[in-house]
Protein backbone atom coordinates (compact mmCIF):
# COMPACT_ATOMS: atom_id res chain seq x y z
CA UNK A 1 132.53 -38.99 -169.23
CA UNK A 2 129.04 -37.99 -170.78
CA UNK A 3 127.13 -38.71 -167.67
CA UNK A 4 129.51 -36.97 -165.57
CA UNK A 5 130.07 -33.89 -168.18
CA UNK A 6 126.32 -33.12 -167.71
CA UNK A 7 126.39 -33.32 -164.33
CA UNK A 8 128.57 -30.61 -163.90
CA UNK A 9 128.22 -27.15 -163.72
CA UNK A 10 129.05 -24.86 -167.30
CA UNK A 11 132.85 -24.24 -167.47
CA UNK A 12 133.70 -20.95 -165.67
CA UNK A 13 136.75 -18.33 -167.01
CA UNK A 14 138.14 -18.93 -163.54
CA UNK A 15 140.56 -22.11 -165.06
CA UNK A 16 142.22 -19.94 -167.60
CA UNK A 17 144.43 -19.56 -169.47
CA UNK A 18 144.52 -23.74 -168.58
CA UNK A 19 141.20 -25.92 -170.04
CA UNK A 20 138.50 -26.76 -168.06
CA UNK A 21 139.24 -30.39 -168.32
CA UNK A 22 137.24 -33.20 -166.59
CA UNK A 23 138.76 -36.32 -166.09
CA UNK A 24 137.49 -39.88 -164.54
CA UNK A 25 139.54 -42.31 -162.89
CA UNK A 26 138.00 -46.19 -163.90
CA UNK A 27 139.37 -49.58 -162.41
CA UNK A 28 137.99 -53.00 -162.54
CA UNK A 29 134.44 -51.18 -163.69
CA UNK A 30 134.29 -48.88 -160.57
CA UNK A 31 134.61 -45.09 -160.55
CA UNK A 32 137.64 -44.69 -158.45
CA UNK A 33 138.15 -41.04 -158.48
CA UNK A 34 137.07 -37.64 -160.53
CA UNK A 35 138.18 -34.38 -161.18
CA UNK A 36 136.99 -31.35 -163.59
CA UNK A 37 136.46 -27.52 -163.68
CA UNK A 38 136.57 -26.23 -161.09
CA UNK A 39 140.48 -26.74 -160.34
CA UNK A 40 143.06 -24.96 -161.62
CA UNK A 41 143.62 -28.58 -163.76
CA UNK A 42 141.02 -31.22 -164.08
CA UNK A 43 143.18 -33.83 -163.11
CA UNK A 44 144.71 -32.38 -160.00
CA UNK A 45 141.87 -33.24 -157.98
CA UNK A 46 141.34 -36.49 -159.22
CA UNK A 47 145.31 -37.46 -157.95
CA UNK A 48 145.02 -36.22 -154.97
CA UNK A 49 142.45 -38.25 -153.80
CA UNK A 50 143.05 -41.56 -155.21
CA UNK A 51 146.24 -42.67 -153.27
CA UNK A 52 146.82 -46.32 -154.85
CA UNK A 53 143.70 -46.51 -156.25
CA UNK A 54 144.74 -45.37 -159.58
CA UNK A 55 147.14 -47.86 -160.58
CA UNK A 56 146.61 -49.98 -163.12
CA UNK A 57 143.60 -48.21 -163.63
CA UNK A 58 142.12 -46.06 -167.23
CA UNK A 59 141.92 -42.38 -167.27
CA UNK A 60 139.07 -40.79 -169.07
CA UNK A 61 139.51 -37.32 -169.73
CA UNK A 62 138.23 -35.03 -171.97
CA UNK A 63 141.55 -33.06 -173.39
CA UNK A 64 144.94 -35.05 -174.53
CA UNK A 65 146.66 -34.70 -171.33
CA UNK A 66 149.69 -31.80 -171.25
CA UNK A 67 153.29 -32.16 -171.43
CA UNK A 68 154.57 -28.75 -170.75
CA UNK A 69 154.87 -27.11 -167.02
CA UNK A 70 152.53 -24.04 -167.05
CA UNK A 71 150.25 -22.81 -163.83
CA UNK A 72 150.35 -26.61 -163.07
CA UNK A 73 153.11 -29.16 -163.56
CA UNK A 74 152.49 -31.22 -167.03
CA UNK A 75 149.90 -34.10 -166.30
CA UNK A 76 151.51 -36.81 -167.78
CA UNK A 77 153.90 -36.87 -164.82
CA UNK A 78 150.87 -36.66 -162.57
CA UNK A 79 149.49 -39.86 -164.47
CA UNK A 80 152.60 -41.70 -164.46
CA UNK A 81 153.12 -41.24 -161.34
CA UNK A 82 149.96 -42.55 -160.28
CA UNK A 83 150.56 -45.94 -162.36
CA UNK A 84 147.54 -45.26 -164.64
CA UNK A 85 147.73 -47.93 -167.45
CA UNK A 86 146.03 -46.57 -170.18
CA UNK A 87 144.77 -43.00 -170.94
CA UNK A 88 141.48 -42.46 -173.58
CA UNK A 89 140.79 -38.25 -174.15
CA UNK A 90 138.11 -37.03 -176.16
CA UNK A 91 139.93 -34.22 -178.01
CA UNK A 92 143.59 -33.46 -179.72
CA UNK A 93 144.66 -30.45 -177.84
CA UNK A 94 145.39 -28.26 -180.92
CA UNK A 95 148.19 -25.55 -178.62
CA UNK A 96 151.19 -25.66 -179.94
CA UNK A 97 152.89 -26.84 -176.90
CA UNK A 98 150.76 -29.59 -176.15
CA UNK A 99 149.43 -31.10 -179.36
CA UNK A 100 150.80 -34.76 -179.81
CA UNK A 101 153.55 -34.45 -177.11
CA UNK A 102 151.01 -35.79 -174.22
CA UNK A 103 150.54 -38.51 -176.16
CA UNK A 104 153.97 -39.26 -177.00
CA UNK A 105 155.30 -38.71 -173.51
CA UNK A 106 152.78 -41.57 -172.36
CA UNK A 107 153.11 -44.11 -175.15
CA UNK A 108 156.86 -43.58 -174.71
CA UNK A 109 156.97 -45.64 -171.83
CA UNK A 110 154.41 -48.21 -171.85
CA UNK A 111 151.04 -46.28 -171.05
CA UNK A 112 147.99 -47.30 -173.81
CA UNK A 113 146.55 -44.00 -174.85
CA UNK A 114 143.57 -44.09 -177.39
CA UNK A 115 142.20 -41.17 -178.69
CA UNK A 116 138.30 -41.28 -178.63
CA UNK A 117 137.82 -38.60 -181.53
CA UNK A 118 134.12 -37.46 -179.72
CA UNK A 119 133.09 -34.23 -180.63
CA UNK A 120 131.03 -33.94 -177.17
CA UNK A 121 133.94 -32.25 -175.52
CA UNK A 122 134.05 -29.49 -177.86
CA UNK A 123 131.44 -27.55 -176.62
CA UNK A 124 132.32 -28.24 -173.07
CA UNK A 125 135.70 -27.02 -174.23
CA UNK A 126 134.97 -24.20 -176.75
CA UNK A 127 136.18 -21.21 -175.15
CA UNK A 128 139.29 -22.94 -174.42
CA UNK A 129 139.57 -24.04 -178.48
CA UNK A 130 138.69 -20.43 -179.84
CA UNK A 131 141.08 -18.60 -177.96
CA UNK A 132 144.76 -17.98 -178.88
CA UNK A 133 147.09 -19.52 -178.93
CA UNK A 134 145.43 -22.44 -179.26
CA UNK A 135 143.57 -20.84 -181.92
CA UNK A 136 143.85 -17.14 -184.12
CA UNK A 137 141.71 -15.09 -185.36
CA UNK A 138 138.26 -16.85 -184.12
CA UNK A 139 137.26 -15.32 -181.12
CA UNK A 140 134.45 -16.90 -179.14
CA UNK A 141 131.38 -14.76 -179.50
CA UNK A 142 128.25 -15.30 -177.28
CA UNK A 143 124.52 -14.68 -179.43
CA UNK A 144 121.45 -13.88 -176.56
CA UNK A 145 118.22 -13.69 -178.78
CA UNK A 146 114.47 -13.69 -177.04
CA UNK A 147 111.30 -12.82 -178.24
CA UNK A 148 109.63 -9.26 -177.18
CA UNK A 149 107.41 -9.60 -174.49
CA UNK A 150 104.10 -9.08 -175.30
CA UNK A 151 103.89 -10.27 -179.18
CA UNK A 152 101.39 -8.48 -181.16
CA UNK A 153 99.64 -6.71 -178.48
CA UNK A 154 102.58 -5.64 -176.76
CA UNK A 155 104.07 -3.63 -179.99
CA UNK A 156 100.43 -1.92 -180.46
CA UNK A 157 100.92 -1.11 -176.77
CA UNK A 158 104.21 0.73 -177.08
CA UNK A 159 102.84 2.67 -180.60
CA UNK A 160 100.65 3.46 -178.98
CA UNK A 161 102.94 4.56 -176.02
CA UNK A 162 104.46 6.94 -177.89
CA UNK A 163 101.94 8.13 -179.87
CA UNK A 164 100.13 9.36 -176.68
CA UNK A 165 103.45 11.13 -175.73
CA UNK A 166 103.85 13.23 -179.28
CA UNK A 167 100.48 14.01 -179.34
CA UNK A 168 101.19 15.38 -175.76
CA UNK A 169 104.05 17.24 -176.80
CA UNK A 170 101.85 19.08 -179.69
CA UNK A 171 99.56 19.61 -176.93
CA UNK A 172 102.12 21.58 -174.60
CA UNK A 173 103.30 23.09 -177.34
CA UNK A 174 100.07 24.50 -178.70
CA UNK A 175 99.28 25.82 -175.47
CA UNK A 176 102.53 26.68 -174.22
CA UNK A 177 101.14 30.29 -173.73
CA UNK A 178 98.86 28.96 -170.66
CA UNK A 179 101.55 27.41 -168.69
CA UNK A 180 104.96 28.76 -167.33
CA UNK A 181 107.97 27.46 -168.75
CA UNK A 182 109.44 25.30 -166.50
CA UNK A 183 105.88 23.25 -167.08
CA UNK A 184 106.57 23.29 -170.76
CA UNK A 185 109.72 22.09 -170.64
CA UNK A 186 108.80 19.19 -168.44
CA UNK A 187 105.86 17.69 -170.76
CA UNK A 188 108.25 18.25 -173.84
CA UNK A 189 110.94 16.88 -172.05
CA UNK A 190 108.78 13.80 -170.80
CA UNK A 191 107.39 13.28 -174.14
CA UNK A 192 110.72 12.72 -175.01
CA UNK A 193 111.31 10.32 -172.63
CA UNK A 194 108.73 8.32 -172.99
CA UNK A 195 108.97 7.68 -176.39
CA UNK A 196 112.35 6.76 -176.29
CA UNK A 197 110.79 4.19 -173.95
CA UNK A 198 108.67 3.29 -176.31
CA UNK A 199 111.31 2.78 -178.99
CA UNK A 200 113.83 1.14 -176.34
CA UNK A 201 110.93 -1.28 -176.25
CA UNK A 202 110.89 -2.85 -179.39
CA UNK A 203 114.71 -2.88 -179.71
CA UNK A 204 116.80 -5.01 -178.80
CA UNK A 205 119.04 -2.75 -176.21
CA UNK A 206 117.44 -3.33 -173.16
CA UNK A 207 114.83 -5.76 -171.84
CA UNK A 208 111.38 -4.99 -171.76
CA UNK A 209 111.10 -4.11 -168.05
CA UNK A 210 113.58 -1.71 -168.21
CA UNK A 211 112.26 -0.13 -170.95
CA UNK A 212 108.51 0.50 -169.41
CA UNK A 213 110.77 2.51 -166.58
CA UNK A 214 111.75 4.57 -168.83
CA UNK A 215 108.27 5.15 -170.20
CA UNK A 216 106.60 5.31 -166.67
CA UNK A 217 109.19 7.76 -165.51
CA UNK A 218 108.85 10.12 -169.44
CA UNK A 219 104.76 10.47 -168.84
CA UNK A 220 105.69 10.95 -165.29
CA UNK A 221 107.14 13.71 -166.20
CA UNK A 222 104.40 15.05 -168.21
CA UNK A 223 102.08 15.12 -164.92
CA UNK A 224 102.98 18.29 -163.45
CA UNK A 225 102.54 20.14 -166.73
CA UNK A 226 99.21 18.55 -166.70
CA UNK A 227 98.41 19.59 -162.91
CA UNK A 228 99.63 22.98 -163.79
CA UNK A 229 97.72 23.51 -167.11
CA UNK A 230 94.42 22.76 -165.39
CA UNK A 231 94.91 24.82 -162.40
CA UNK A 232 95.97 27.96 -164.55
CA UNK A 233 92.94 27.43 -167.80
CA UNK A 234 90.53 25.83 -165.50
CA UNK A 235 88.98 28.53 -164.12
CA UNK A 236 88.41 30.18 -167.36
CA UNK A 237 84.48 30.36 -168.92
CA UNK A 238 84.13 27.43 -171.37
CA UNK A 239 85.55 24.87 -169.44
CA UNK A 240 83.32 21.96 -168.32
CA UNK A 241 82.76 22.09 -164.46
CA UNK A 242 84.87 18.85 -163.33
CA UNK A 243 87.34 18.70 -166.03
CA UNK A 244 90.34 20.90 -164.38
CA UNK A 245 89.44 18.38 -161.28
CA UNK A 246 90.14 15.45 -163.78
CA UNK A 247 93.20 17.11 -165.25
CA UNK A 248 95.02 17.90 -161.71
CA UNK A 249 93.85 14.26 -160.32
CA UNK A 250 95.31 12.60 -163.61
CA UNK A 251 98.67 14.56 -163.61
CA UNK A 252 98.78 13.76 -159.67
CA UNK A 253 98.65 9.97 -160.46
CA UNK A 254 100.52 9.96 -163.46
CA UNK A 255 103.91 11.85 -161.29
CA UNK A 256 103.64 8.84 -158.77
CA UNK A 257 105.75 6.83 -162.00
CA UNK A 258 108.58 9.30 -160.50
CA UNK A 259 109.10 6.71 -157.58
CA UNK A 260 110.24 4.00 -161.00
CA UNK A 261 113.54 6.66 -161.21
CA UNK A 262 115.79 4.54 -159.07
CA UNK A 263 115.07 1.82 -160.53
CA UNK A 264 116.66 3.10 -163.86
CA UNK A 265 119.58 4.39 -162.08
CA UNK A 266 119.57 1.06 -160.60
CA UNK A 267 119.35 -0.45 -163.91
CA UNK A 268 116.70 -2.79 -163.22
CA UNK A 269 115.59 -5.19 -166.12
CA UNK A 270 113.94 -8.12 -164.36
CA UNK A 271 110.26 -8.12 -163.16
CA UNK A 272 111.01 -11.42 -161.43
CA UNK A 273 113.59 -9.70 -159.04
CA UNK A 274 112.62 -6.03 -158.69
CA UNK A 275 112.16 -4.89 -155.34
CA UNK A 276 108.07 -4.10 -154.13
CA UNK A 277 108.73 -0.67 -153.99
CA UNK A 278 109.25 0.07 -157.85
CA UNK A 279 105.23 -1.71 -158.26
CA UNK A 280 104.66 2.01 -156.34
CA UNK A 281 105.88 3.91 -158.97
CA UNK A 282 103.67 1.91 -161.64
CA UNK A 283 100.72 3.34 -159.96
CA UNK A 284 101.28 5.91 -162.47
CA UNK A 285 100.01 4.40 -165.41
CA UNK A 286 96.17 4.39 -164.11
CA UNK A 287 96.80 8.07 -164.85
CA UNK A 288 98.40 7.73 -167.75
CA UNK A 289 95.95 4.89 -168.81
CA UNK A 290 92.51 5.45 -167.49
CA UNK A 291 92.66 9.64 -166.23
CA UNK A 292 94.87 11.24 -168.66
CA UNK A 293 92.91 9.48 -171.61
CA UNK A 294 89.64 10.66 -170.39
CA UNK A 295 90.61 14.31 -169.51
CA UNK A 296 91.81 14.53 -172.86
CA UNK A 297 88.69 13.18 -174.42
CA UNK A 298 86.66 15.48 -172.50
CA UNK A 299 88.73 18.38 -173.20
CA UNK A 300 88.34 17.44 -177.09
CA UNK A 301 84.64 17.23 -176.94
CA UNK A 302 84.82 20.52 -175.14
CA UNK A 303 86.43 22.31 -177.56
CA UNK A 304 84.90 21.07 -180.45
CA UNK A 305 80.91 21.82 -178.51
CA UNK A 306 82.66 25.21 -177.75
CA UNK A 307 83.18 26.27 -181.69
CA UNK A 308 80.30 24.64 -182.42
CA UNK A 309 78.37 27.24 -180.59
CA UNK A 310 80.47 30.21 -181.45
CA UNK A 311 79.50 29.31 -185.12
CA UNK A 312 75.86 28.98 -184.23
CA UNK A 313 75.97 32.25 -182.89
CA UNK A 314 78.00 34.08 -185.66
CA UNK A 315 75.07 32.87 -188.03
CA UNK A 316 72.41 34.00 -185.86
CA UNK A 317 73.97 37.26 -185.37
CA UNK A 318 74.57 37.62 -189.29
């Protein structure tokens, strides 16, 4: 029964409310027939296939074999019926209607039924055992625990993630005079976005891939605040000649992650099995990466050179 038990596939919801029993049909040392799962009773199959092959024979099966009629007639009239000799089950059923009255039903009239007391069928089993009415109050609960992707470097990645997008946001905001509204409200609003991203994560909601849609669809989102900021400031004196080219290019790049939307609505959380065309919307992050990093760099320096020189020149005028 433990060879064959791990040979089979994990017990399915499709047998209940019955067990997913597994039973084996021995005689004279030879398998003569098997049955399990994926029947609506684990010993149905393993009748109807054995013809006179089963008696005299043992029955190994993994639950103490049922008395009462329920989706199935009971099985101890299947197995007396079949002329098996003697019975061995792994486990007591503990329902109510069953418990102890297979047993007695066979030992009443001459069939040898030992009970193996293994605790191997339990697990195979425990949905079945945790469920009323065989048993109340202790639901079967299901844990799924994984590490983050990424370990160390992976959480500095997603600070940093969303540190990028609320320093952006205090960007749009400080110059939301330059830029119409509709542009504000997209960087704010992809700020937003992404660093829920970020957050999502680190938790525990989601998987990983899923969350870095999010992300790649919030900055995104920020892109065509970025392409309109440069196109409105960058003609103005003080800017570097090259950086509003930078800017547009980067927010150009960065609204490609736009084409990782479906893939939200989608709800796609495995890299493994994601269709090619969500890889185009990752193309983004070489803006949000590489461009966007170094257009804001360059604006910084800018600035700073720029009231650098405006003091200069309110000394030498004073």
């Amino acid at each position: 029964m433990r060879e064959r038990s791990s040979s089979r596939p994990a017990p399915s919801a499709g047998t209940a409310p019955n067990p997913p029993v597994g039973a084996v049909v021995v005689r004279d040392g030879a398998i003569g027939g098997e049955g399990y799962h994926l029947a609506p009773d684990g010993n149905t199959p393993s009748r109807s296939r054995l013809g006179g092959r089963a008696r005299g024979a043992t029955l190994f099966v993994s639950l103490e074999p049922c008395a009462h009629e329920g989706r199935t007639p009971p099985c101890t009239e299947a197995i007396l019926a079949a002329g098996i000799a003697e019975v061995r089950y792994a486990i007591d059923d503990p329902d109510p209607r069953v418990s102890g009255r297979g047993r007695r039903a066979l030992e009443t009239v001459g069939v040898r039924v030992v009970d193996e007391g293994r605790t191997e069928g339990a697990e195979f089993l425990r949905g079945y055992l945790t469920r009323p009415p065989v048993r109340r109050g202790r639901p079967q609960t299901t844990q799924r625990a994984a590490p983050r992707s990424g370990g160390p470097f992976g959480a500095i990645n997603d600070i940093g993630n969303g540190t990028l997008a609320a320093l952006t946001a205090a960007l749009a905001w400080t110059l939301r005079s330059r830029v119409p509204a509709f542009a504000l409200a997209a960087a704010l609003l992809g700020a937003g976005i992404a660093i829920v991203g970020s957050w999502l994560a680190q938790s525990d909601l989601v998987g990983f891939f899923f969350a870095g849609l999010v992300s790649s669809v919030g900055f995104a989102s920020i892109g065509p605040w970025l392409v309109v900021l440069n196109r409105s400031v960058g003609s103005e004196a003080g800017w570097p000649p090259g950086l509003a080219g930078l800017g547009i290019a980067a927010g150009l790049v960065m609204a490609v992650g736009l084409a990782t939307l479906p893939g939200i609505v989608m709800g796609l959380d495995d890299m493994a099995t994601a269709p090619g065309w969500i890889w185009i919307g990752y193309l983004g992050w070489l803006g949000i990466y590489l461009l966007y990093p170094a257009w804001a760099i360059w604006l910084g320096r800018s600035v700073v050179a720029s009231a650098g020189g405006q003091e200069t020149r309110a000394r030498t005028d004073g």
